[in-house]
Protein backbone atom coordinates (compact mmCIF):
# COMPACT_ATOMS: atom_id res chain seq x y z
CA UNK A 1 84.57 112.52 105.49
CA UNK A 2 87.19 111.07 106.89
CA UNK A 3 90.89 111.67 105.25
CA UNK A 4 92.22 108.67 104.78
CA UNK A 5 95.00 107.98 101.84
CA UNK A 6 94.12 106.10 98.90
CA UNK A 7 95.81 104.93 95.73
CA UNK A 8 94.10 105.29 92.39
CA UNK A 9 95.48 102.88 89.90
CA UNK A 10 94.80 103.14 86.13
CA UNK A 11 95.10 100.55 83.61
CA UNK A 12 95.18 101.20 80.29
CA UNK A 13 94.61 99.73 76.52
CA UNK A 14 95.27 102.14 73.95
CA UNK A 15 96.13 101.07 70.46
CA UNK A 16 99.55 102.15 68.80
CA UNK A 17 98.90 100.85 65.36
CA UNK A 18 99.98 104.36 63.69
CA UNK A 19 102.11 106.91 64.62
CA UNK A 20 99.29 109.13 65.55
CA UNK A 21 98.18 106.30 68.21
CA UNK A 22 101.97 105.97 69.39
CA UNK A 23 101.98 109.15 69.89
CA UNK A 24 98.36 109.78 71.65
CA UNK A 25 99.79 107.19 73.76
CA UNK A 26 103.04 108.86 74.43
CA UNK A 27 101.10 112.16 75.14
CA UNK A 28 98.97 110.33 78.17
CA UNK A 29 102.14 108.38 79.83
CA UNK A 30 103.64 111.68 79.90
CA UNK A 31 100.45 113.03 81.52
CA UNK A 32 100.22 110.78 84.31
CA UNK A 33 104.35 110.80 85.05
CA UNK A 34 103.59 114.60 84.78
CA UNK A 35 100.90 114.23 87.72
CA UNK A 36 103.10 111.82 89.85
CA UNK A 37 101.70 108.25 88.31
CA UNK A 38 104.47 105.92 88.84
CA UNK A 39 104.42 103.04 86.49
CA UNK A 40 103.68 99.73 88.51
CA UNK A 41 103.70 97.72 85.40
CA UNK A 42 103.36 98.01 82.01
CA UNK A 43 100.15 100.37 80.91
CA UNK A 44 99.73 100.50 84.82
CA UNK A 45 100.44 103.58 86.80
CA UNK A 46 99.64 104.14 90.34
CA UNK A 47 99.40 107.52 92.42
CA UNK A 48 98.92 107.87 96.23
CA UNK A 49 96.27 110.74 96.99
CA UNK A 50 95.09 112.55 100.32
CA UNK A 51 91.44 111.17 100.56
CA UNK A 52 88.65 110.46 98.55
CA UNK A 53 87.74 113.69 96.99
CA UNK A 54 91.65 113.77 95.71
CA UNK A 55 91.12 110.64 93.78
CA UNK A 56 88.26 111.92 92.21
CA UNK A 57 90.10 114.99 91.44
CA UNK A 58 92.60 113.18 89.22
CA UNK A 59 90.09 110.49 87.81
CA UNK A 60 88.76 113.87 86.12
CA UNK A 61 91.78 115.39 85.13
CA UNK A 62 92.31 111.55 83.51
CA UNK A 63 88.76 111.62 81.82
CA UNK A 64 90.02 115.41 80.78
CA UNK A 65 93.13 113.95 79.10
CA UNK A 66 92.17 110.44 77.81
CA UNK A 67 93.62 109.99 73.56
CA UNK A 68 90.48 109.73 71.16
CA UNK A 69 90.74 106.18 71.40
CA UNK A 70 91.57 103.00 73.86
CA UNK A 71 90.33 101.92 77.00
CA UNK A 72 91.57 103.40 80.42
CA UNK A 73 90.00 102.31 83.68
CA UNK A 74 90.85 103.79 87.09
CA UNK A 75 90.51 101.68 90.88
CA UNK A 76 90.09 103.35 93.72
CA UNK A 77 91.46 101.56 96.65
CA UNK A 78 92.23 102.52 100.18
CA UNK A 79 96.28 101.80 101.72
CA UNK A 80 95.02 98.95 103.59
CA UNK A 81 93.95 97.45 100.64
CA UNK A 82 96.91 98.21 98.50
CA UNK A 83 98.60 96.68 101.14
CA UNK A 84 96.97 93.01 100.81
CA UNK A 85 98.62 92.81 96.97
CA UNK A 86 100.93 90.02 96.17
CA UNK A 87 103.82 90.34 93.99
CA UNK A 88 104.44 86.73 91.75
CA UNK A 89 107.55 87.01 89.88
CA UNK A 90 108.41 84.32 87.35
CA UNK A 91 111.70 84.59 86.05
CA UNK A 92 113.36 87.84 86.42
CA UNK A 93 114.59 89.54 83.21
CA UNK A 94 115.90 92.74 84.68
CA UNK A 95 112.49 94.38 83.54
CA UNK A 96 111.42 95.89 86.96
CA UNK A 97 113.20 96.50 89.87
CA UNK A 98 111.72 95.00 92.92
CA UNK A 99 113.83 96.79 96.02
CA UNK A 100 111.91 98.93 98.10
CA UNK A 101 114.54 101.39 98.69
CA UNK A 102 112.31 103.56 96.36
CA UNK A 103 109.01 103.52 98.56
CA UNK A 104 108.12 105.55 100.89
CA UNK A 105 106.27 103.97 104.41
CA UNK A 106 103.34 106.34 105.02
């Protein structure tokens, strides 16, 4: 196999009704900051990995961690892919920065 970087993006839908939900939910964001998710947007976190096998490495560590209820799926897509997304922004409320001094060119 060839090793060739990938991103793994997860999106997720977990309910935060009740403080036991809030806090399942805090208890996962934490996890994937912990394991060097970056949040893209909200209840989307990215992470770049080595190769294949590496992103299935952390999809299991996810399905190892996931709260007892919600919906989290995980993409699998290679750099040059990631690298065909296009950012819309509507009007700007200060939510997200969008400089690239943060990224890293790989």
């Amino acid at each position: 196999m060839r090793n060739r970087a990938m991103r793994l993006l997860v999106f997720f839908d977990l309910p935060t009704g009740t403080k036991r939900e809030r806090k399942h939910y805090a208890v996962f964001r934490k996890f994937l900051i912990k394991h060097g998710f970056s949040m893209l947007q909200f209840s989307v976190y990215e992470r770049i990995t080595r190769n294949h096998d590496d992103c299935e490495k952390y999809i299991s560590m996810i399905e190892s961690n996931k709260p007892p209820s919600g919906d989290i799926r995980c993409l699998r897509v290679t750099e040059k892919q990631y690298e065909g997304i296009k950012l819309i922004i509507g009007s700007n409320e200060g939510k997200e920065d969008y400089s690239d001094e943060d990224f890293i060119e790989i």
